[in-house]
Protein backbone atom coordinates (compact mmCIF):
# COMPACT_ATOMS: atom_id res chain seq x y z
CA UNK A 1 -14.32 -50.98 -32.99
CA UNK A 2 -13.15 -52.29 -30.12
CA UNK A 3 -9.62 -50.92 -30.29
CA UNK A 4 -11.53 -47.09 -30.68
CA UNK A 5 -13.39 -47.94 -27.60
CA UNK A 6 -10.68 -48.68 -25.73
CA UNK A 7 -8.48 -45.81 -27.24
CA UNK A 8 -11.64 -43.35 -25.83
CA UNK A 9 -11.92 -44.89 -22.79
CA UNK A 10 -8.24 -44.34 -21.94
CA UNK A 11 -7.82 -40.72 -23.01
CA UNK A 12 -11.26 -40.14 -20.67
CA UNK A 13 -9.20 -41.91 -17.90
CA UNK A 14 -6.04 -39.73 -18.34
CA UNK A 15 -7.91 -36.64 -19.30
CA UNK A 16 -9.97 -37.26 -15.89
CA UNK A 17 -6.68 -37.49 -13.50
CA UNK A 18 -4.98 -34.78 -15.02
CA UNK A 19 -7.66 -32.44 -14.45
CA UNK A 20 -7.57 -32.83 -10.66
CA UNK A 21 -7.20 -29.76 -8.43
CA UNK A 22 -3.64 -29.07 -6.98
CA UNK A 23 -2.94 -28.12 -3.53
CA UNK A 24 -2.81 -24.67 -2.94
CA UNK A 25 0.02 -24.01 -0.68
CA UNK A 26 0.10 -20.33 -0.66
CA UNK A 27 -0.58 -19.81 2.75
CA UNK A 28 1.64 -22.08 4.32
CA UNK A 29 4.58 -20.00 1.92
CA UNK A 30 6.76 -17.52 4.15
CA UNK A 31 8.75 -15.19 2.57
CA UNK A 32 9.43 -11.50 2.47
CA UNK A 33 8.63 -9.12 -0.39
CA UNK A 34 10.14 -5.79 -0.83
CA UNK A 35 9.39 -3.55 -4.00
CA UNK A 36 11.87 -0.52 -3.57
CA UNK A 37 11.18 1.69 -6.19
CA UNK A 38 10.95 -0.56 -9.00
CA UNK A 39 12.51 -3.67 -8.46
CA UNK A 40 11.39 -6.53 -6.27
CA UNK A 41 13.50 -8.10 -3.25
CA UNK A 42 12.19 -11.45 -2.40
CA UNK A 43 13.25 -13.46 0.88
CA UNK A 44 12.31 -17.09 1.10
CA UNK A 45 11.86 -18.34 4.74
CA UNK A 46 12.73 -15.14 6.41
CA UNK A 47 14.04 -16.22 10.26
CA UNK A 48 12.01 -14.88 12.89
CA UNK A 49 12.08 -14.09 16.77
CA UNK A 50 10.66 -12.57 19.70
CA UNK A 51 12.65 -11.82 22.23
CA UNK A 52 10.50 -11.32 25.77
CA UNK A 53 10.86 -8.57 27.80
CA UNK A 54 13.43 -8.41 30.86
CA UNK A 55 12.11 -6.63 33.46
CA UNK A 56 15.49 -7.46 35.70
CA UNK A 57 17.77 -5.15 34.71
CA UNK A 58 17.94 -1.17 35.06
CA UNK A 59 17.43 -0.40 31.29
CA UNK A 60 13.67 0.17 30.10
CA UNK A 61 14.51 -0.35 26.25
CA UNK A 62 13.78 -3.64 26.78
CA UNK A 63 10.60 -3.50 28.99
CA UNK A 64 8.62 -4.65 25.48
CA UNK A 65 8.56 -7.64 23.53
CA UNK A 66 10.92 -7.41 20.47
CA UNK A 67 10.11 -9.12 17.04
CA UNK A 68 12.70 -9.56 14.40
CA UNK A 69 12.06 -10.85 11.03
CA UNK A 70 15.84 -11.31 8.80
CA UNK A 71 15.19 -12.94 5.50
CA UNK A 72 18.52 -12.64 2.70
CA UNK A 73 17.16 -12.51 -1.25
CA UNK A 74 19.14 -15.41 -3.91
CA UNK A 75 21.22 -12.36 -4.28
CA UNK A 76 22.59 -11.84 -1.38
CA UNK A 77 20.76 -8.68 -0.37
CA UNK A 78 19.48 -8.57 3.07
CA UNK A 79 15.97 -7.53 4.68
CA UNK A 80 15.20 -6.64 8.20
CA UNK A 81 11.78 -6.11 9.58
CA UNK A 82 11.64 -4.79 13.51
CA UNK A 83 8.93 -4.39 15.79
CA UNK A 84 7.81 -4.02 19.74
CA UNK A 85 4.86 -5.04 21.27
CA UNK A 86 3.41 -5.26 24.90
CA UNK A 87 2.89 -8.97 24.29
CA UNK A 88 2.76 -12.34 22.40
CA UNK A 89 1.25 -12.88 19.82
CA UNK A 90 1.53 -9.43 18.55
CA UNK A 91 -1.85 -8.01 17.83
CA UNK A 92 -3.37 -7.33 14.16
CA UNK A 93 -2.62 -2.91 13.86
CA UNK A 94 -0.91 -0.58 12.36
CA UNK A 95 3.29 -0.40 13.97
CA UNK A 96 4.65 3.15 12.71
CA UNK A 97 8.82 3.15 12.57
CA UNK A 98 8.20 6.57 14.42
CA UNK A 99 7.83 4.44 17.61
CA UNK A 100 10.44 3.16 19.15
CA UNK A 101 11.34 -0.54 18.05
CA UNK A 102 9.54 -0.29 14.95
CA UNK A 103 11.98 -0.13 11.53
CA UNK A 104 13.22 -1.28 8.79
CA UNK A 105 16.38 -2.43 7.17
CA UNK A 106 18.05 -3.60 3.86
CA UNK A 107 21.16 -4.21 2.94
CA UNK A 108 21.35 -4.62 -0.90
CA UNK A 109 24.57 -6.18 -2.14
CA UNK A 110 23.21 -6.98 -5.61
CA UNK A 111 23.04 -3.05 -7.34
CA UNK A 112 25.91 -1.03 -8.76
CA UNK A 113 27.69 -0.72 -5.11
CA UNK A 114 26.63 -1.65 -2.14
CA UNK A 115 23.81 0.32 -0.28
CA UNK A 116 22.14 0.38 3.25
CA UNK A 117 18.71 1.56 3.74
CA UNK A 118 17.16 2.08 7.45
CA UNK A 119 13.37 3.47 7.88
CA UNK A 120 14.95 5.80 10.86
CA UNK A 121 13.57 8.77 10.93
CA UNK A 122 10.93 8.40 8.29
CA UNK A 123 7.62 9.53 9.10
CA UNK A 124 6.11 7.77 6.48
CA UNK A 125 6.86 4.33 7.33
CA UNK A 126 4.58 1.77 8.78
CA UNK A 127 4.19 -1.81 9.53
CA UNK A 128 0.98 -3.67 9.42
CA UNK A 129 0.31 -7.26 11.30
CA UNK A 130 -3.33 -8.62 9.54
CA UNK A 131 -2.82 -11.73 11.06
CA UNK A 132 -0.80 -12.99 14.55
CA UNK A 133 -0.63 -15.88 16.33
CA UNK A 134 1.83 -17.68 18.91
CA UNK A 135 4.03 -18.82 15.97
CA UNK A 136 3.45 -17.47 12.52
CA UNK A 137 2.76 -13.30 12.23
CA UNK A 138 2.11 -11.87 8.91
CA UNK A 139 1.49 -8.45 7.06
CA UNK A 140 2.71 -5.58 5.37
CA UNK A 141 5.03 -2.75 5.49
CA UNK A 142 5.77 0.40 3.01
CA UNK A 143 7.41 4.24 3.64
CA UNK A 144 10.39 5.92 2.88
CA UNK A 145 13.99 4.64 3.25
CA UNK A 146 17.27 6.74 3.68
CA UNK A 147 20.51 5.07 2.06
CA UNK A 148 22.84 5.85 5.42
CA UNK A 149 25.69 6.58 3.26
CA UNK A 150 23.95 9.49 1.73
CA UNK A 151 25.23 8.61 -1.41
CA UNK A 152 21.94 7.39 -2.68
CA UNK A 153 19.00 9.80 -1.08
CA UNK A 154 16.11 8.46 -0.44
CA UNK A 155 14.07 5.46 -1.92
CA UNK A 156 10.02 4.48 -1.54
CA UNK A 157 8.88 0.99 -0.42
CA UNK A 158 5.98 -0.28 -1.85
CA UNK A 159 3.65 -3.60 -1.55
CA UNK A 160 5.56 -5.25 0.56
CA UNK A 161 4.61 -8.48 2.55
CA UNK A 162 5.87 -10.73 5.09
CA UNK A 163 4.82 -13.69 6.47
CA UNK A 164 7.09 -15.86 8.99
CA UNK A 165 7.34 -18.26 11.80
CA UNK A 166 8.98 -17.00 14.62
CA UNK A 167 10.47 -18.78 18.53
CA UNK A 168 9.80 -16.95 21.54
CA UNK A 169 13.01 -15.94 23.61
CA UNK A 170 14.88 -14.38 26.28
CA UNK A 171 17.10 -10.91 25.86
């Protein structure tokens, strides 16, 4: 009897601290998702920064602040999120790649050959930021890419996400 009691009592004991709740570290993940087309690009602890704005010199491209958000995939393939803003942290809003500043980029070195995709000129592309602050922006992005050696037309981007820390510099 006493060896059943003690056989119950332990499997209540391991039962009970196996069934704890994990952490979830979701949110503290950054990363950048890309679904073009079909298949998913996925960039773990994309690089980001802002550059400020220099008001010293004669050229007003750079009158903005400047966000860049580079992430590479296990493959090799490379993603490139750009964005201006009139200040830090960028504010929560829709960023269309019409505007100046605003685009994206991949590079993907992991298909047939190797292609280069750029948001320019696409009037269907935008970039959301659902949540900003002084370090750490987030949100999403989707439109039409061009392959710029018009081998391969054009390609949709779908559900993609970013979230990234980013370091505030100088041009």
């Amino acid at each position: 009897m006493r060896i059943l009691v003690t056989a119950l009592l332990s499997a209540v004991v391991i039962l009970g601290s196996s069934c704890g709740k994990d952490k979830d570290d979701s949110k503290d993940r950054k990363f950048v998702s890309v679904k073009l087309d079909n298949k998913i690009y996925l960039s773990e602890n994309p690089k980001g920064v802002a550059y400020a704005p220099n008001f010293q010199d004669d050229d007003p491209t750079n009158d903005y602040y400047k966000l860049e958000i580079n992430g590479k995939t296990v493959n090799n393939d490379a993603i490139s999120i750009s964005m201006a803003g009139l200040k830090i942290p960028f504010p929560p809003g829709v960023y269309p790649c019409t505007r100046a500043g605003n685009s994206i980029l991949m590079v993907i070195n992991s298909g047939g050959y190797p292609a280069t995709y750029s948001s320019q000129g696409s009037a269907d592309c935008f970039l959301t930021v659902t949540n900003s602050n002084n370090i750490l922006v987030e949100g999403t992005f989707s439109g039409t890419v061009r392959d710029l050696s018009g081998v391969g037309g054009s390609r949709t981007i779908k559900n993609a996400a970013f979230r990234a820390i980013y370091t505030v510099t100088a041009q």
